[in-house]
Protein backbone atom coordinates (compact mmCIF):
# COMPACT_ATOMS: atom_id res chain seq x y z
CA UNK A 1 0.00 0.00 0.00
CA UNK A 2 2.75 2.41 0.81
CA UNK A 3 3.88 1.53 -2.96
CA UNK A 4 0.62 2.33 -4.26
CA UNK A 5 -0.26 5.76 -2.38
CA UNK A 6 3.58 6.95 -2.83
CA UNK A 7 2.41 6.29 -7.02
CA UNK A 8 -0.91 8.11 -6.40
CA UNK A 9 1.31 11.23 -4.90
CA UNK A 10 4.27 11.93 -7.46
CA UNK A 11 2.30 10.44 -10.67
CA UNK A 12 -0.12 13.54 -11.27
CA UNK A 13 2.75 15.92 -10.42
CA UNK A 14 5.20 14.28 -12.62
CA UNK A 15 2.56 14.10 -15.50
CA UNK A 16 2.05 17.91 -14.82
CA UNK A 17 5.21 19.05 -15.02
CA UNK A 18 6.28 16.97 -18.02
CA UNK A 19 2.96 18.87 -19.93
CA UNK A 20 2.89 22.53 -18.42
CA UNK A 21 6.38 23.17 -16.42
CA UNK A 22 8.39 25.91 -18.48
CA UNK A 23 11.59 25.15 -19.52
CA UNK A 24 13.56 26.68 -17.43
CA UNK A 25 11.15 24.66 -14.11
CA UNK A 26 11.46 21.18 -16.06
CA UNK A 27 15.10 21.59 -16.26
CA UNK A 28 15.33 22.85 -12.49
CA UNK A 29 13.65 19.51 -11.19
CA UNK A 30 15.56 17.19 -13.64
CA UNK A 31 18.46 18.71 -11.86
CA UNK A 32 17.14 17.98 -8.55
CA UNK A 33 16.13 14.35 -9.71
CA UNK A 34 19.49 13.90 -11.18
CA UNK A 35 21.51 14.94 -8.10
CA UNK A 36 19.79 12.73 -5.19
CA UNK A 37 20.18 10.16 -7.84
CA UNK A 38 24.03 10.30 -8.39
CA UNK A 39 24.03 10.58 -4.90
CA UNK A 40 22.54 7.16 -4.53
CA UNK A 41 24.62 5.95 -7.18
CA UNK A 42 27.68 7.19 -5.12
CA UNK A 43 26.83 6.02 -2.00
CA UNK A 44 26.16 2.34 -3.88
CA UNK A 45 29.86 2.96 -5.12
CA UNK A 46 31.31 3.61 -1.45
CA UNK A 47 29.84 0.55 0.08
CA UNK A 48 32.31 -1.14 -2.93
CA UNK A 49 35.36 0.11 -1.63
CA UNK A 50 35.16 2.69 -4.35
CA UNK A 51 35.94 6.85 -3.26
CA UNK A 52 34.40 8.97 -5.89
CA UNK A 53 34.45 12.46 -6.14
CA UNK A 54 31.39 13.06 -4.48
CA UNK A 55 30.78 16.89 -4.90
CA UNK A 56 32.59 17.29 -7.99
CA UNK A 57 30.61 14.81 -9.59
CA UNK A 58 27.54 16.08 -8.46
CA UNK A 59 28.49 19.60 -9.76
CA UNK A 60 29.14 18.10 -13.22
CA UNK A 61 25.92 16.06 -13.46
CA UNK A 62 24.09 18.96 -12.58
CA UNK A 63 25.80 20.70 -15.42
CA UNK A 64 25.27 17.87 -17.66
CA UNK A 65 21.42 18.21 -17.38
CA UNK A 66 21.49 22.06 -17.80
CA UNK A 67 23.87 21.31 -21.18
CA UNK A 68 21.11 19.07 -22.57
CA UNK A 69 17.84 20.37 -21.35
CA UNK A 70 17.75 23.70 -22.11
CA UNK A 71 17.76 25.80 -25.36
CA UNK A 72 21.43 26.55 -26.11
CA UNK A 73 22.33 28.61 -29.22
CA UNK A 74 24.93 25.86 -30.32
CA UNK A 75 23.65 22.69 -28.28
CA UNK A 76 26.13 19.83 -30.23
CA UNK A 77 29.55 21.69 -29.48
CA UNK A 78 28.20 23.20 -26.00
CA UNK A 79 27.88 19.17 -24.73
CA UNK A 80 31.06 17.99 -26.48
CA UNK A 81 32.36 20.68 -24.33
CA UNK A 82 31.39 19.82 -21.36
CA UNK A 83 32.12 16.45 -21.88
CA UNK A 84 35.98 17.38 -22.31
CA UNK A 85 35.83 19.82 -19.45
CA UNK A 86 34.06 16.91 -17.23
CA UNK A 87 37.16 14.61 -17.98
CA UNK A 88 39.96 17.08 -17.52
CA UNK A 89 38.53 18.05 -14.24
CA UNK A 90 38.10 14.77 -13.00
CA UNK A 91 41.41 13.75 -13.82
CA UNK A 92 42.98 16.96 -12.24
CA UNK A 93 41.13 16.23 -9.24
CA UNK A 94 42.70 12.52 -9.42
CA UNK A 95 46.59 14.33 -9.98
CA UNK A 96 45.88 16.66 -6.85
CA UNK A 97 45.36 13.79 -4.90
CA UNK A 98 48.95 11.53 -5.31
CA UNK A 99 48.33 10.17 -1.40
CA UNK A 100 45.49 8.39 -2.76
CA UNK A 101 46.90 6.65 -6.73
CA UNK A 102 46.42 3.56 -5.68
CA UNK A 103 42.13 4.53 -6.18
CA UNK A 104 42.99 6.94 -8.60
CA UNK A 105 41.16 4.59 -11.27
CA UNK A 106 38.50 3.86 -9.48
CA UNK A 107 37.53 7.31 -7.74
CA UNK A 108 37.57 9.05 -10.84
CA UNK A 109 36.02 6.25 -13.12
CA UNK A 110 33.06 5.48 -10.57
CA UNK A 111 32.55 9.45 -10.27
CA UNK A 112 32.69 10.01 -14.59
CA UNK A 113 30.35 6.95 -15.16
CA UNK A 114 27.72 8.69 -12.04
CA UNK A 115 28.12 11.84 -14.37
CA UNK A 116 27.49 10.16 -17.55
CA UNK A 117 24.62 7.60 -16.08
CA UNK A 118 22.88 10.13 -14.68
CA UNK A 119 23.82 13.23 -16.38
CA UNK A 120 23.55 12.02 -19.54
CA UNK A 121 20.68 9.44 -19.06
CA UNK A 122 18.60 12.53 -17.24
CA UNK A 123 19.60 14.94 -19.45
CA UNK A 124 18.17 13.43 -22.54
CA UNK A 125 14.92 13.96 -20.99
CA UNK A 126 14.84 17.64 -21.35
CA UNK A 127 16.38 17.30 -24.65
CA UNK A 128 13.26 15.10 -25.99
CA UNK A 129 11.16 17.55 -24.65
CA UNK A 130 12.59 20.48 -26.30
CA UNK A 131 11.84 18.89 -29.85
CA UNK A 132 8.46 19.05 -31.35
CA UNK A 133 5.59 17.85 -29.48
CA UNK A 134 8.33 16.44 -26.97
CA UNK A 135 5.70 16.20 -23.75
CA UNK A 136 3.69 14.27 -25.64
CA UNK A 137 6.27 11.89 -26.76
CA UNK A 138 7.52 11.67 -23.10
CA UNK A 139 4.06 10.97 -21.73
CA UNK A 140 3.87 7.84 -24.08
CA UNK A 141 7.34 6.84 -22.40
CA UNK A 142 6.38 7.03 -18.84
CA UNK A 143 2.66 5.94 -20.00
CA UNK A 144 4.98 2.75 -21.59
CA UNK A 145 7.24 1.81 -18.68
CA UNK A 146 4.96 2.53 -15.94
CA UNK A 147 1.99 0.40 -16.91
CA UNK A 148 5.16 -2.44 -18.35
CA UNK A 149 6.40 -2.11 -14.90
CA UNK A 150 3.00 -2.47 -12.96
CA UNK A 151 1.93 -5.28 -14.96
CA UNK A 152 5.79 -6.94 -14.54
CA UNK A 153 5.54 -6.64 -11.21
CA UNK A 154 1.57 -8.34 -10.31
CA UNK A 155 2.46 -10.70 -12.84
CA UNK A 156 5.74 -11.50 -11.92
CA UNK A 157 4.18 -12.79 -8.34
CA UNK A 158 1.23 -14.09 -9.46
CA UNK A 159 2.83 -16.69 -12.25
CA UNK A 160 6.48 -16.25 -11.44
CA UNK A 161 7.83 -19.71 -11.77
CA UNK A 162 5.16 -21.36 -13.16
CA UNK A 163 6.43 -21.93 -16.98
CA UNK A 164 10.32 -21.96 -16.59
CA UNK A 165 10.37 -22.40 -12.32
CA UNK A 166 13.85 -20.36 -12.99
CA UNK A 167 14.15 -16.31 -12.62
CA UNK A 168 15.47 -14.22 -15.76
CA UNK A 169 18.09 -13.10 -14.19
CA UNK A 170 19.05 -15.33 -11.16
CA UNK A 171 22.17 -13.80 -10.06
CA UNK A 172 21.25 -10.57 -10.98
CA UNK A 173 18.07 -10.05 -9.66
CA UNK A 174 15.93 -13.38 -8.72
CA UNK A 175 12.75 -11.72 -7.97
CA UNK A 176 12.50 -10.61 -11.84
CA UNK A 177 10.89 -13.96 -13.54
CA UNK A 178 10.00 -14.37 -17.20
CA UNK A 179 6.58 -14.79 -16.28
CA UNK A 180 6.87 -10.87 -15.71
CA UNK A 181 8.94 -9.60 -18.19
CA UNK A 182 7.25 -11.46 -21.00
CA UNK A 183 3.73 -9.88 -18.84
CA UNK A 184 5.53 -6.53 -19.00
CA UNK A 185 6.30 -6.74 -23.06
CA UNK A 186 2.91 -7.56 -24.02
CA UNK A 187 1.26 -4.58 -21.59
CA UNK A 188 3.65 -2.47 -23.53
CA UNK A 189 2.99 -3.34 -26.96
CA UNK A 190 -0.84 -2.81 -26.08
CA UNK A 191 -0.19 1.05 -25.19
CA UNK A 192 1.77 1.12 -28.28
CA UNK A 193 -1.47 -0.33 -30.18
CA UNK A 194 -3.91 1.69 -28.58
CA UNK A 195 -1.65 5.31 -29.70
CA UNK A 196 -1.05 3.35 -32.91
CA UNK A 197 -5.09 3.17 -33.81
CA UNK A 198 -5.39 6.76 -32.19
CA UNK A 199 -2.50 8.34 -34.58
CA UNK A 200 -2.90 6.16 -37.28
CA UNK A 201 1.10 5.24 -36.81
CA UNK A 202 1.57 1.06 -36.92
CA UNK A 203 5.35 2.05 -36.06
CA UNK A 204 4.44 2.83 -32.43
CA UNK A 205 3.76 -0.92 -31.65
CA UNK A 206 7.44 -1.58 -32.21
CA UNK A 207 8.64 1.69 -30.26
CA UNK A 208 6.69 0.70 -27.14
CA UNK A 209 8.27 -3.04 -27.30
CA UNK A 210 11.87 -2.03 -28.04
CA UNK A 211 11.27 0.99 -25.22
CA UNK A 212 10.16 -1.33 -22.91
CA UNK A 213 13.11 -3.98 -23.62
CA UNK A 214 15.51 -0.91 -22.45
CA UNK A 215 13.24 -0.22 -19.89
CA UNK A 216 14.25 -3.96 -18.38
CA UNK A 217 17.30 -3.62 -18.99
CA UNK A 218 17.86 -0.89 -17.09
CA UNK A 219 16.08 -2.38 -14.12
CA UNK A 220 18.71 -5.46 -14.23
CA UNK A 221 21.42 -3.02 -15.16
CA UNK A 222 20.21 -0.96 -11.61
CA UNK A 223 20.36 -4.52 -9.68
CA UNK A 224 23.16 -5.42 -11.01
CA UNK A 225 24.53 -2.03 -9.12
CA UNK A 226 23.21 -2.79 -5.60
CA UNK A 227 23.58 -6.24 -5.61
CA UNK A 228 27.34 -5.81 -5.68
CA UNK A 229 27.00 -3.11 -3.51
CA UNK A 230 25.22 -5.79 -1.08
CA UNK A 231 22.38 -3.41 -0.34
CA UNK A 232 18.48 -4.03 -1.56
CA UNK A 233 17.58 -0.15 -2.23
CA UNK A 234 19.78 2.55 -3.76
CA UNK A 235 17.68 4.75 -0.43
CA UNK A 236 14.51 5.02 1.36
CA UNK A 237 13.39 8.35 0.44
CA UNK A 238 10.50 6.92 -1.68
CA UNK A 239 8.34 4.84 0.54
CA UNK A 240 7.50 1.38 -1.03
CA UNK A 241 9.89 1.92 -3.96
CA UNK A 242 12.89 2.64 -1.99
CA UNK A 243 15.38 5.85 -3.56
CA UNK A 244 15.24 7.74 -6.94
CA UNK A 245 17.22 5.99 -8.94
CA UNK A 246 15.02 2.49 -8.26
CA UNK A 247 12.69 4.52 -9.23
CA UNK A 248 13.81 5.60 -12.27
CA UNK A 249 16.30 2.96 -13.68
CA UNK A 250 13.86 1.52 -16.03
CA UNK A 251 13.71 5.52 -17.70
CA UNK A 252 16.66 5.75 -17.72
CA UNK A 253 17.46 3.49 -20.39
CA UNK A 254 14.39 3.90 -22.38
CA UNK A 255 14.83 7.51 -22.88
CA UNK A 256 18.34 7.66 -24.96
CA UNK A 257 16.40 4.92 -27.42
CA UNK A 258 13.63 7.24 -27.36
CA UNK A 259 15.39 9.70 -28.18
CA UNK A 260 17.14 7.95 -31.04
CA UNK A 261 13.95 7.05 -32.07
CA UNK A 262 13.07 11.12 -32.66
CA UNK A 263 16.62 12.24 -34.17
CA UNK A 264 16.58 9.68 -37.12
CA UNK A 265 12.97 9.54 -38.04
CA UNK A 266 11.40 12.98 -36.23
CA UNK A 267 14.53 15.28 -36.81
């Protein structure tokens, strides 16, 4: 139940801000999202043995976001930019630091891959949205993985072990069966079909299915992360679904294919 009412709270807002936010507000809160996320993801990294560069890599998701989700006057050379800058800084901060070369590698690779994860990942949310008719396209992503998800997860306990008795992903995640992910595929292939029949576009059957394939993989991808961190949540700030980025692993996957999706056949 906590699950449930903790959906019934942040769905309407998130809807509403992905419709009627201004740019400048959408790109504020995907900031916010992105930082308690990489802040999860950090935290995951320390209980590893890993030391990233927790405020520094914060500071360069946050400007990661900002690169992709708002209007810039030359957008492709501003993020190569910031790419560059990201790395040079990170590895500066690794050289200012010789006490500490023998984590070097992993303190500045666990703290670029946060930025990139969840910079990145995030980031091409406000980019999507920025093209033409980009809420709407966004609302048939969350509309996708959210119902996929729902329907993966009743499913998955209901008939879980009943055709195959083995999980997909037994060392990765055992709870996830094929029962549910094959549930999950079908519910999102029937959102694509029922958008299909509304815009007359056949073609959104095969977005919602190859969306929600990336939206499972970036669950596993997610438990792959805290299971070899040894913890079951990334946090507890969302009751019933645990921190942000459990939250939001499946999205953050699906949106960069998404958003593929749009620059090839919706420049």
């Amino acid at each position: 139940m906590r699950r449930v009412w903790t959906a019934i709270v942040l769905v309407p807002g998130v809807l509403a801000a992905v419709v009627w936010a201004p740019v400048w507000l959408f790109a504020l809160l995907l900031v916010l999202l992105a930082l308690q996320a990489v802040r999860e993801f950090y935290d995951l990294a320390a209980n590893t043995g890993a030391e990233p560069y927790r405020l520094l890599g914060m500071a360069l998701t946050a400007g990661t976001v900002l690169e992709l989700a708002l209007p810039w006057p030359v957008p492709a050379r501003l993020g190569v930019a910031g790419m560059l800058a990201a790395v040079l800084v990170l590895l500066g901060r690794a050289l200012s630091r010789p006490d500490k070369m023998r984590s070097s590698f992993t303190s500045a690779g666990v703290t670029l891959l946060g930025v990139a994860y969840l910079g990145l990942f995030l980031g091409v949310f406000g980019a999507i949205r920025l093209q033409a008719f980009g809420s709407v396209w966004l609302v048939f992503l969350l509309l996708v993985v959210w119902i996929g998800d729902t329907v993966a997860l009743y499913a998955g306990r209901a008939w879980g072990g009943s055709i195959w008795k083995q999980p997909m992903a037994p060392r990765v995640s055992p709870k996830k069966s094929w029962e549910g992910g094959l549930a999950s595929l079908t519910a999102a292939a029937l959102v694509g079909l029922s958008v299909a029949i509304w815009q007359g576009a056949p073609v959104l059957i095969a977005v919602a299915v190859v969306l929600n394939v990336a939206a499972q993989l970036g669950d596993l991808m997610e438990s792959l992360f805290k299971r070899g961190a040894a913890v079951k949540d990334s946090g507890s700030l969302l009751p019933g679904h645990g921190g942000v980025l459990d939250r939001i692993d499946a999205m953050l996957f699906a949106a960069p294919v998404l958003w593929y999706y749009l620059a090839f056949f919706h420049p």
